[in-house]
Protein backbone atom coordinates (compact mmCIF):
# COMPACT_ATOMS: atom_id res chain seq x y z
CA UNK A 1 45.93 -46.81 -0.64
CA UNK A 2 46.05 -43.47 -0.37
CA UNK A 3 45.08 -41.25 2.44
CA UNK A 4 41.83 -39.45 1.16
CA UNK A 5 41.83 -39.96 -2.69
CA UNK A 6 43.74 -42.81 -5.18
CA UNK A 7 45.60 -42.34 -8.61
CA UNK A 8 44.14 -41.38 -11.70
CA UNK A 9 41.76 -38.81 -10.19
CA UNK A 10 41.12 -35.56 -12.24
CA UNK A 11 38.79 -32.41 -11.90
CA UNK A 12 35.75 -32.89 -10.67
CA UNK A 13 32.00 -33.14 -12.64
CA UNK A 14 28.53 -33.49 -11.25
CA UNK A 15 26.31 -36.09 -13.09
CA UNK A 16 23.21 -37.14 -12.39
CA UNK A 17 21.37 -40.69 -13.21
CA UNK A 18 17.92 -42.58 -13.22
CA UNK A 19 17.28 -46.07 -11.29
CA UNK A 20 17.44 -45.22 -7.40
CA UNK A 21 15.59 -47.25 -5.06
CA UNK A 22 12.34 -45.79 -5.63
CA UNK A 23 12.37 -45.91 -9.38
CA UNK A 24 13.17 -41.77 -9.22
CA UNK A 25 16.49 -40.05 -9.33
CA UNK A 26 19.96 -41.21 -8.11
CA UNK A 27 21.28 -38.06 -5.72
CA UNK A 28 22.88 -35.51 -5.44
CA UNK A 29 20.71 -33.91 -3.26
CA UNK A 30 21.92 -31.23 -0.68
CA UNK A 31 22.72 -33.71 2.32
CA UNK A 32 25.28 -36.20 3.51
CA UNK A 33 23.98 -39.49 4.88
CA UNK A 34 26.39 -40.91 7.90
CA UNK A 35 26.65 -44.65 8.11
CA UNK A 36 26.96 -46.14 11.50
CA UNK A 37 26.49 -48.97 14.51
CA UNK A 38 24.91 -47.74 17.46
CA UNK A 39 28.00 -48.00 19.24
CA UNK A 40 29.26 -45.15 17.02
CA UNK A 41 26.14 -42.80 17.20
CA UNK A 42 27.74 -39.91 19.42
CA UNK A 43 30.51 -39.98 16.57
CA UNK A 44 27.77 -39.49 14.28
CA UNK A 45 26.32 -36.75 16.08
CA UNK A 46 29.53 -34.87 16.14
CA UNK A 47 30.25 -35.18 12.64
CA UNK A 48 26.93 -33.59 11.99
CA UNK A 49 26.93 -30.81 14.07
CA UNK A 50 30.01 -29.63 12.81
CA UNK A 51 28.76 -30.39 9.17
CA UNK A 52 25.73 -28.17 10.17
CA UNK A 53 28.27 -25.27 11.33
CA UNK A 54 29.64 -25.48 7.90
CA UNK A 55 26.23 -25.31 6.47
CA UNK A 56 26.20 -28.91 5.14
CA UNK A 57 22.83 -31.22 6.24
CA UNK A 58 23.50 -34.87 7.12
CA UNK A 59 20.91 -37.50 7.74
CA UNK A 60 21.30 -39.94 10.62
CA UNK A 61 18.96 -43.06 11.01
CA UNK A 62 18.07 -42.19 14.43
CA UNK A 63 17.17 -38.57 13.67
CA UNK A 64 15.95 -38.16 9.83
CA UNK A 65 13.89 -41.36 9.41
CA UNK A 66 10.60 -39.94 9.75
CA UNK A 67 7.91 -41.46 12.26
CA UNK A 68 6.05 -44.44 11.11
CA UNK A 69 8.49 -44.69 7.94
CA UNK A 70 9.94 -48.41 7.60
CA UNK A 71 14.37 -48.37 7.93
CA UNK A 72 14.37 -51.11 5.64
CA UNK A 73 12.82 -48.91 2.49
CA UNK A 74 13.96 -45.45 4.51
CA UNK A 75 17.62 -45.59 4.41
CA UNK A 76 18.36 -47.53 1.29
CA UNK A 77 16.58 -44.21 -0.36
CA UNK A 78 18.33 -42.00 1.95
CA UNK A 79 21.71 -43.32 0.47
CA UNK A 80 20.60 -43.24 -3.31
CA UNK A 81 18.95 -39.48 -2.59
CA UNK A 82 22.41 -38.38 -0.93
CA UNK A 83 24.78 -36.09 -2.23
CA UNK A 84 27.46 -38.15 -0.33
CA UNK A 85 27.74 -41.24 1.99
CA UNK A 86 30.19 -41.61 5.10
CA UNK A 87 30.68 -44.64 6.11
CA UNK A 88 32.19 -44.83 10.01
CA UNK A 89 33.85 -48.34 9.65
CA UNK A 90 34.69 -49.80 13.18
CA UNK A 91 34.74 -53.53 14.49
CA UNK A 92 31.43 -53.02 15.52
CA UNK A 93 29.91 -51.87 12.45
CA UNK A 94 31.89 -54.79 10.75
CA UNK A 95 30.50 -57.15 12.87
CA UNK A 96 26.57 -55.58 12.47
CA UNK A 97 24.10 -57.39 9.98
CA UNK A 98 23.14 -54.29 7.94
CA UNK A 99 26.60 -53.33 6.88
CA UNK A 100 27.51 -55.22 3.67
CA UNK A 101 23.77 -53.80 2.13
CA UNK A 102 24.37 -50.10 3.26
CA UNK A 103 28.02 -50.30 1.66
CA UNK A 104 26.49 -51.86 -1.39
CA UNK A 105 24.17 -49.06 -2.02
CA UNK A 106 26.31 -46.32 -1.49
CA UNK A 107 28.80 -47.88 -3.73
CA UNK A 108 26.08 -48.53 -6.25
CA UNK A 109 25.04 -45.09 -5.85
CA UNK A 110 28.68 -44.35 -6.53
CA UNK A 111 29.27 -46.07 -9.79
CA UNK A 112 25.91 -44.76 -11.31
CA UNK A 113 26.88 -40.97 -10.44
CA UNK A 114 30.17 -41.62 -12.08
CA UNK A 115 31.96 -39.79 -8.93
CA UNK A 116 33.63 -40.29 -5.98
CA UNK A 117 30.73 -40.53 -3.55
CA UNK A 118 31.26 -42.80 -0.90
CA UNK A 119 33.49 -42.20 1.76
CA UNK A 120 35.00 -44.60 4.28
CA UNK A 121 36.01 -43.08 7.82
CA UNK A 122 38.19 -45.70 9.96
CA UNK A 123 36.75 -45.46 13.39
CA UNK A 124 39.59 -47.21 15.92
CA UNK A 125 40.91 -49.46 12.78
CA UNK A 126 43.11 -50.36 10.39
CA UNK A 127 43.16 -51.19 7.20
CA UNK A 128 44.90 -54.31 7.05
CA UNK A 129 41.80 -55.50 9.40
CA UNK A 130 39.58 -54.87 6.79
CA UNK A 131 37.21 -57.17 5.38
CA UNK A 132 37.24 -58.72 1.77
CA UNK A 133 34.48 -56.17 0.95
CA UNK A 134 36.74 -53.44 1.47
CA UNK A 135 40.30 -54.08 0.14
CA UNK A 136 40.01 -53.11 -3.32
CA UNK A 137 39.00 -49.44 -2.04
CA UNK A 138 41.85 -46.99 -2.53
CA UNK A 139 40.41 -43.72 -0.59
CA UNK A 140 39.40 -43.16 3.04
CA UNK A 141 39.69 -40.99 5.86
CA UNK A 142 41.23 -41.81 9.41
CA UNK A 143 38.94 -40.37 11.95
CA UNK A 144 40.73 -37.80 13.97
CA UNK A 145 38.71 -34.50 16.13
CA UNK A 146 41.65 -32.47 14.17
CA UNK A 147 41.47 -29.44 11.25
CA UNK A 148 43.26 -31.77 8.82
CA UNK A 149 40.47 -33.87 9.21
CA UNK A 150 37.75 -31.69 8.84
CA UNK A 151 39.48 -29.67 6.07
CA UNK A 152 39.57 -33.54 3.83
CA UNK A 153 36.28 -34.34 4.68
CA UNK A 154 34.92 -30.80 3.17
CA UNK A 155 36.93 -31.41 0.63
CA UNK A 156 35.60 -34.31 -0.34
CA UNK A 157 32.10 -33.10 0.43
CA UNK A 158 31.73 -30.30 -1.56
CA UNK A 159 34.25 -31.84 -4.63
CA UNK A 160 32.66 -33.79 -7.50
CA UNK A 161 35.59 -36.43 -8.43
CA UNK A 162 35.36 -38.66 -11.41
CA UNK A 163 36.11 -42.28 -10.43
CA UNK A 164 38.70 -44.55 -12.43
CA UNK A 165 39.49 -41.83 -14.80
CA UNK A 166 42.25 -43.37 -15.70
CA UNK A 167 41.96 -47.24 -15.97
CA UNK A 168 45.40 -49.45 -15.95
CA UNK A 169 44.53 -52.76 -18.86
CA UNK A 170 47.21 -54.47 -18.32
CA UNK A 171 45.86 -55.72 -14.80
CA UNK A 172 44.31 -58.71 -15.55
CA UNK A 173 41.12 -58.50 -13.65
CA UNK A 174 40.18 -55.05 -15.53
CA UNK A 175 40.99 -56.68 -18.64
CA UNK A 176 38.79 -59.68 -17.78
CA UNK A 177 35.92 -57.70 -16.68
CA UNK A 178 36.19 -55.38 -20.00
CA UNK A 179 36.04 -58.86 -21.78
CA UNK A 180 33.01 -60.00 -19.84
CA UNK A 181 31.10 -56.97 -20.42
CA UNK A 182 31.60 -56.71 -24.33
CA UNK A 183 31.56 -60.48 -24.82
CA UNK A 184 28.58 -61.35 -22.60
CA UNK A 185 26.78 -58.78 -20.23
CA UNK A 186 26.48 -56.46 -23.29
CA UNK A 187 24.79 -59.08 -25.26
CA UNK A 188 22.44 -60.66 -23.11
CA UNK A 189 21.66 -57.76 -20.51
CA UNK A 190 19.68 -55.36 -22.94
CA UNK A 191 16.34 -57.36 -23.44
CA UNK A 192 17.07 -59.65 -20.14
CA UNK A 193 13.91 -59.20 -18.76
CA UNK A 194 11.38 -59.00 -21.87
CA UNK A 195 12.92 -62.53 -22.48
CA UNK A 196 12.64 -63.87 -19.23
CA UNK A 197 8.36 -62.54 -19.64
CA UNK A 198 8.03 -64.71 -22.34
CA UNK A 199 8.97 -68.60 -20.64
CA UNK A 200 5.97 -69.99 -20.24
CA UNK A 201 3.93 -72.82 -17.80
CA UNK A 202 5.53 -70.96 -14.84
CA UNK A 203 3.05 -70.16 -11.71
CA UNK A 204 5.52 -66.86 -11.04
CA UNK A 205 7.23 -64.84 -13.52
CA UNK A 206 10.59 -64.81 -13.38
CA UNK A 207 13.27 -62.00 -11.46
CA UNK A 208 13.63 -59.71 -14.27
CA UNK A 209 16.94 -59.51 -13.48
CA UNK A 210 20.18 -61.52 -13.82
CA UNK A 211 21.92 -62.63 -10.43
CA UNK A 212 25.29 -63.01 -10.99
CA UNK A 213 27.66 -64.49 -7.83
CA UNK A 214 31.24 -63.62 -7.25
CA UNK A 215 32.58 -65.98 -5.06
CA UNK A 216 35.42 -64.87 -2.50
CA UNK A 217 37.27 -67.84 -3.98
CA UNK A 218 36.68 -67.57 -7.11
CA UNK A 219 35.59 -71.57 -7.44
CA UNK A 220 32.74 -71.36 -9.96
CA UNK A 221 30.74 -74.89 -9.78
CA UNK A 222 29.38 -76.25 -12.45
CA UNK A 223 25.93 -76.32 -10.94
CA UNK A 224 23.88 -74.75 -8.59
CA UNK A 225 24.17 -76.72 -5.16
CA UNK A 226 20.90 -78.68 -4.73
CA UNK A 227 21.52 -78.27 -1.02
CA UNK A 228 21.01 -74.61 -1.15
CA UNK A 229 17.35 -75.45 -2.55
CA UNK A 230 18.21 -74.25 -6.43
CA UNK A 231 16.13 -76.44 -8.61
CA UNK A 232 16.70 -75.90 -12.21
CA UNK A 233 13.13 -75.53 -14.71
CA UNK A 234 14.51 -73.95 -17.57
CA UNK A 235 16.45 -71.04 -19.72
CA UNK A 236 16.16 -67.50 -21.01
CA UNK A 237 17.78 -67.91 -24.43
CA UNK A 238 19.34 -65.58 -26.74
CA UNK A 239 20.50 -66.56 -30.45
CA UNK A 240 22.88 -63.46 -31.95
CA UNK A 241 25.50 -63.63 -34.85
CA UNK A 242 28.97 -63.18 -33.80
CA UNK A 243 32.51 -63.41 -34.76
CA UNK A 244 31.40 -65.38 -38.13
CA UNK A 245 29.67 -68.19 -35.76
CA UNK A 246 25.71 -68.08 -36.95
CA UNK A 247 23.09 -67.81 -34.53
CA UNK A 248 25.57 -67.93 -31.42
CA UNK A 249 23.09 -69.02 -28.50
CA UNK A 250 23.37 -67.45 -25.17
CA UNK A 251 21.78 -69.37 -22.29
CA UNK A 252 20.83 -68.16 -18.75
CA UNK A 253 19.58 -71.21 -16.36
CA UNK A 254 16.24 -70.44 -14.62
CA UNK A 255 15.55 -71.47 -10.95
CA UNK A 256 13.44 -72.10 -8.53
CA UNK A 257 14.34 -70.87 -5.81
CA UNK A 258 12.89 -71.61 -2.01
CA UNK A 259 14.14 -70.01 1.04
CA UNK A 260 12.80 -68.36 4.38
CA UNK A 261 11.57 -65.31 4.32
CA UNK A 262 12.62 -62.07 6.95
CA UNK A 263 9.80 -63.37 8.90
CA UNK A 264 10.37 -66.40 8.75
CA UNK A 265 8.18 -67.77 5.79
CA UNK A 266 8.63 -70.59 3.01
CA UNK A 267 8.53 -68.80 -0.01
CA UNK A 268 9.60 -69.48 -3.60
CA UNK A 269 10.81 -67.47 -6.62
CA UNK A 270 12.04 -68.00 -9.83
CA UNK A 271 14.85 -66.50 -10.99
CA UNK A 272 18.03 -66.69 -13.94
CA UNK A 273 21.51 -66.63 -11.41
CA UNK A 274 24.95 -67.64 -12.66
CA UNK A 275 28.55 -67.44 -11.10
CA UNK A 276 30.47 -65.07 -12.70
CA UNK A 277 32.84 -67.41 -15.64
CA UNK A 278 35.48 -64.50 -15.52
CA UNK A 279 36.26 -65.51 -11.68
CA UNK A 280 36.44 -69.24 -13.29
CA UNK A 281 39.41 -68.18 -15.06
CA UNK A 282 40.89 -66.12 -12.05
CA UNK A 283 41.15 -69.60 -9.65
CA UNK A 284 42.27 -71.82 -12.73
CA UNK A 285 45.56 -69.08 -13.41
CA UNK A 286 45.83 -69.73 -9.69
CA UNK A 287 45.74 -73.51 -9.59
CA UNK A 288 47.51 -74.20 -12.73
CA UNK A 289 51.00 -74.04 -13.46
CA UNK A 290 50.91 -71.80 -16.82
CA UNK A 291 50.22 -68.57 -15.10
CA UNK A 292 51.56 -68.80 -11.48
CA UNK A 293 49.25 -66.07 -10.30
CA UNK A 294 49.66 -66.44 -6.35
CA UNK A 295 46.45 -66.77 -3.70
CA UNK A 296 46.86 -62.80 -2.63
CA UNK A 297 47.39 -62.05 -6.90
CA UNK A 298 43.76 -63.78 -7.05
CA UNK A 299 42.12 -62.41 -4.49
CA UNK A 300 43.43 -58.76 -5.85
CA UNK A 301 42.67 -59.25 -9.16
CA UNK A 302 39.02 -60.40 -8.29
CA UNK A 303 38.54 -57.35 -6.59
CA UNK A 304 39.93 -55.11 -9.33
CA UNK A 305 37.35 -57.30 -12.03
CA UNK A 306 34.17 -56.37 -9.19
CA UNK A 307 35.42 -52.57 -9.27
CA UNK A 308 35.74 -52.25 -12.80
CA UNK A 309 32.15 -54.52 -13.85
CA UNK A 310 30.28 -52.09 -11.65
CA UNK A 311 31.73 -48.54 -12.67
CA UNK A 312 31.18 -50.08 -16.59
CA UNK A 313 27.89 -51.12 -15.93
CA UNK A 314 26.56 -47.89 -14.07
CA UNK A 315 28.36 -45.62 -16.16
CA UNK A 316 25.57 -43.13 -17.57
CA UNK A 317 26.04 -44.22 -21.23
CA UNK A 318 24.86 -48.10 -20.18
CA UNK A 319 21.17 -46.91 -19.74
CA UNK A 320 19.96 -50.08 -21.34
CA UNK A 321 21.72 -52.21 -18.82
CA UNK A 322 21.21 -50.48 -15.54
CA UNK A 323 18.55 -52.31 -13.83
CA UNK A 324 18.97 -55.88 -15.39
CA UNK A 325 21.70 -57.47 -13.04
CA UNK A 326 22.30 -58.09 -9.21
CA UNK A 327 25.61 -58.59 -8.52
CA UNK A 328 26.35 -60.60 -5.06
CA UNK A 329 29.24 -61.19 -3.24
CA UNK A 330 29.31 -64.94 -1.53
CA UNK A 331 32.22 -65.48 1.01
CA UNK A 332 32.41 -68.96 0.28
CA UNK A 333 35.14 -70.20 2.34
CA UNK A 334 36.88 -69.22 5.37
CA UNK A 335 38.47 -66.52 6.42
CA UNK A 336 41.60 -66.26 8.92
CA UNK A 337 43.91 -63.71 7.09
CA UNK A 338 43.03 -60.65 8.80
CA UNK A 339 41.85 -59.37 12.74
CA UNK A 340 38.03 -59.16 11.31
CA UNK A 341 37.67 -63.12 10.07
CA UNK A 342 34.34 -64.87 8.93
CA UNK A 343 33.03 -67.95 8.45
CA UNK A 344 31.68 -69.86 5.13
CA UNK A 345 28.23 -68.63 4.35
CA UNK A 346 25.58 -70.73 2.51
CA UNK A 347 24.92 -69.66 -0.67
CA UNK A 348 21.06 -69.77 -0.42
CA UNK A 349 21.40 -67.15 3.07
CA UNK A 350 23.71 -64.85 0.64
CA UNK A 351 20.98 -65.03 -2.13
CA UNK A 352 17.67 -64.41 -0.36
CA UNK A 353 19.18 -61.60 1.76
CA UNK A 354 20.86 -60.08 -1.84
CA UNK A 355 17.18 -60.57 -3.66
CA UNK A 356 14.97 -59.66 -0.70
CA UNK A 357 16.32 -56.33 -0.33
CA UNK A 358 16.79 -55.40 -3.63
CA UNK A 359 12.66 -56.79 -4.09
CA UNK A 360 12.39 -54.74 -0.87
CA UNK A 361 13.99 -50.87 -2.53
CA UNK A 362 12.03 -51.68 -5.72
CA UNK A 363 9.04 -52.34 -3.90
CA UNK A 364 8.21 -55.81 -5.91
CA UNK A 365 8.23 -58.35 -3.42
CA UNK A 366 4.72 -59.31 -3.61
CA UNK A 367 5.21 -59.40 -7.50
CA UNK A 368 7.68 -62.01 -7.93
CA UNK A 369 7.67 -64.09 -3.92
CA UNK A 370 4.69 -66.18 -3.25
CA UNK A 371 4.38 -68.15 -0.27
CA UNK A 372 5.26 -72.46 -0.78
CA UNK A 373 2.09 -73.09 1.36
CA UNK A 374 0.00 -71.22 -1.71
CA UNK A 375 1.62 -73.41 -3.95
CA UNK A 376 0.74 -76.52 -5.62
CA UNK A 377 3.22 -78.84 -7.44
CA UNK A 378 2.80 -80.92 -10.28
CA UNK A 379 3.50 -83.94 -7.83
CA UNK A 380 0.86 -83.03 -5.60
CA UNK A 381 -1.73 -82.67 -7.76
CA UNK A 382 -1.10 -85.99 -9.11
CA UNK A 383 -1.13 -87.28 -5.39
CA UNK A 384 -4.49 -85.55 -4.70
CA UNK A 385 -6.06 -86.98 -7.91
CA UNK A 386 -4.78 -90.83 -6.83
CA UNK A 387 -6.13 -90.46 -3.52
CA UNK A 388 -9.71 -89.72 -5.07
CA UNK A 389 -9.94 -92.16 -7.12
CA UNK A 390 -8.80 -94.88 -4.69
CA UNK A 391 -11.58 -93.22 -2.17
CA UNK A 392 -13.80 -93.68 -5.77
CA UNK A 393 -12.71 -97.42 -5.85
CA UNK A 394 -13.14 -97.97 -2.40
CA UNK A 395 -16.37 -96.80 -2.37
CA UNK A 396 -17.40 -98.79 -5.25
CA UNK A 397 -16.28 -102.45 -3.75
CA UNK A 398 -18.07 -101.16 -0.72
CA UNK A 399 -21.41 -100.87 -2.32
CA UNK A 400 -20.76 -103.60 -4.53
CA UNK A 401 -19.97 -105.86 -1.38
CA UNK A 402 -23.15 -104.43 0.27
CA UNK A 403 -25.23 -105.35 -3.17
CA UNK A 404 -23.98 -109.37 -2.92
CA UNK A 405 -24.27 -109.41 0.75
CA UNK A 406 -28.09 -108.52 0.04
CA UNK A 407 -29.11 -111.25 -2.20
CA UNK A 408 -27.48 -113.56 0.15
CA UNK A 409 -29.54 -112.71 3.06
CA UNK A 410 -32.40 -113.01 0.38
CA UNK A 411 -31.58 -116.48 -0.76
């Protein structure tokens, strides 16, 4: 890492893209947006005054969200709008639950501006106790109340700095994620969501866009875990000529998906999510004997693929992708290596949380959630019509024991 920007970085452009939060413009506008825990918020508030004395606005949570406004549709548009994005990394913003979404929209709002936009700023730690997340970066700042400081973070402010200029393919995870994009993503991204309009018999259309996991371990299952409430009903298919094979067909499994809501609700959705195959290949060069790649080789070379996949897709010239994916990280096993560890999440917490929000910035939750309670199976509609006819039947030895018992009493 280096200590404010990486290799390969040349002179400096300013581009601007379409697909922010609120269907308008990705930044730049004229302010910086500061990323923070509580714990951190008189930091915050001395970065921006001194930003103000240099004639630069900021936008804090606590002051810039206006009254009334909801955080959860407020800041995710404050990032995209931004002309940069500070993040103040410390062990408590590490351990907070809203920092893996705010440092996946600023670095979404990154790779669709095609420059170097988000900034981490080491509050009181290092980076070898940084999480998974975080590794693959190779610029940040160390916090320090000195000019050098300053003078970097103006710098990188007021500097528009192409990211990945200069893109090494002889690392294996950039090749793989070059291979994934021309040999699959390319091909079934375009027209994702006017084929997933047409399945029919569903009670919900399906997520419009693809879901694609990368697991921290790169283990790809061959299924969906039932556990995690994933029940397959069907595909979004694809048929394309390719490489002399006729009528190639691309699959994408459809779920249904049910999981509790932020307030606590049963709700459903259908949607097409996959595991990422390219990771697949990643953990089998680790476990075989062929390649030797080593656990830290995997784990770098995933991170390298997750880098590259996202500047490719939100590069300005893949218009007719952007908007048709969700990529989600899933920390599927545990994690002792470093001073910030985690525990093994459950797949179906990482997915809600990763669809909810992003249902939540597009403003289509209504559209493609519906509560379980307002559904009605195909099971239990065939148990409601049983139990009326066996009331029918029940009804009708009734009477027809009332009839006999009559012309008894008459005889």
């Amino acid at each position: 890492m280096s200590e404010l920007f990486g290799t390969g970085l040349g002179e400096g452009v300013r581009r601007r893209d379409s697909g922010g939060p609120d269907g308008g413009e990705v930044g730049p506008e004229s302010y910086v947006f500061i990323s923070h825990d509580r714990c951190q918020g008189t930091v915050a508030r001395e970065l921006k005054r001194w930003l103000l004395d240099q004639n630069i606005k900021t936008f804090i949570y606590e002051d810039d969200v206006p009254g009334g406004a909801s955080v959860v549709t407020a800041v995710p548009c404050a990032i995209y709008k931004s002309r940069r994005c500070l993040l103040i990394i410390s062990r408590e913003f590490l351990e907070s639950d809203y920092f893996v979404s705010e440092y996946t929209w600023a670095m979404d709002r990154q790779s669709r501006l095609g420059v170097l936009s988000c900034l981490p700023v080491l509050y009181r730690i290092e980076v070898d106790d940084l999480p998974v997340e975080f590794r693959h970066i190779n610029h940040f700042l160390r916090y320090d109340d000195d000019d050098d400081f300053r003078r970097k973070l103006v710098d990188f402010i007021r500097d528009d700095i192409p990211i990945a200029t200069e893109i090494h393919v002889t690392q294996t995870g950039v090749g793989l994620a070059w291979s994934y994009f021309y040999g699959y993503l390319d091909i079934v991204l375009p027209e994702f969501d006017e084929r997933a309009n047409k399945l029919t018999g569903l009670q919900l259309p399906v997520y419009p866009k693809l879901v694609i996991v990368l697991p921290v371990s790169c283990r790809c299952p061959e299924t969906m875990p039932t556990e995690d409430n994933f029940r397959p009903i069907g595909f979004v298919k694809y048929n394309k000529s390719r490489a002399a094979v006729r009528e190639r067909c691309y699959k994408n499994s459809v779920y249904n998906f049910q999981f509790k809501s932020r307030n606590g609700q049963l709700v459903d959705c259908h949607l097409a999510i996959e595991f990422a195959t390219p990771l697949l290949s990643l953990y089998q060069m680790n476990e075989g004997s062929v390649a030797r790649l080593t656990k830290a080789q995997m784990v770098n070379e995933r991170h390298r693929f997750k880098e590259v996949i996202t500047q490719i897709l939100g590069l300005r010239c893949m218009d007719k992708c952007h908007g048709k994916y969700l990529l989600v990280d899933y920390r599927d096993e545990d994690d002792q290596t470093t001073t910030h560890s985690w525990r093994r999440e459950r797949l179906s917490q990482v997915v809600a949380r990763a669809i909810e929000n992003d249902m939540t910035v597009a403003g289509v939750l209504d559209r493609y959630i519906r509560p379980v309670r307002a559904a009605t199976s195909p099971g239990a509609s065939v148990a409601v019509k049983g139990t009326v006819w066996l009331n029918v039947v029940i009804v009708g030895l009734l009477f027809v024991s009332m009839i006999c018992g009559g012309f008894t009493y008459l005889r």
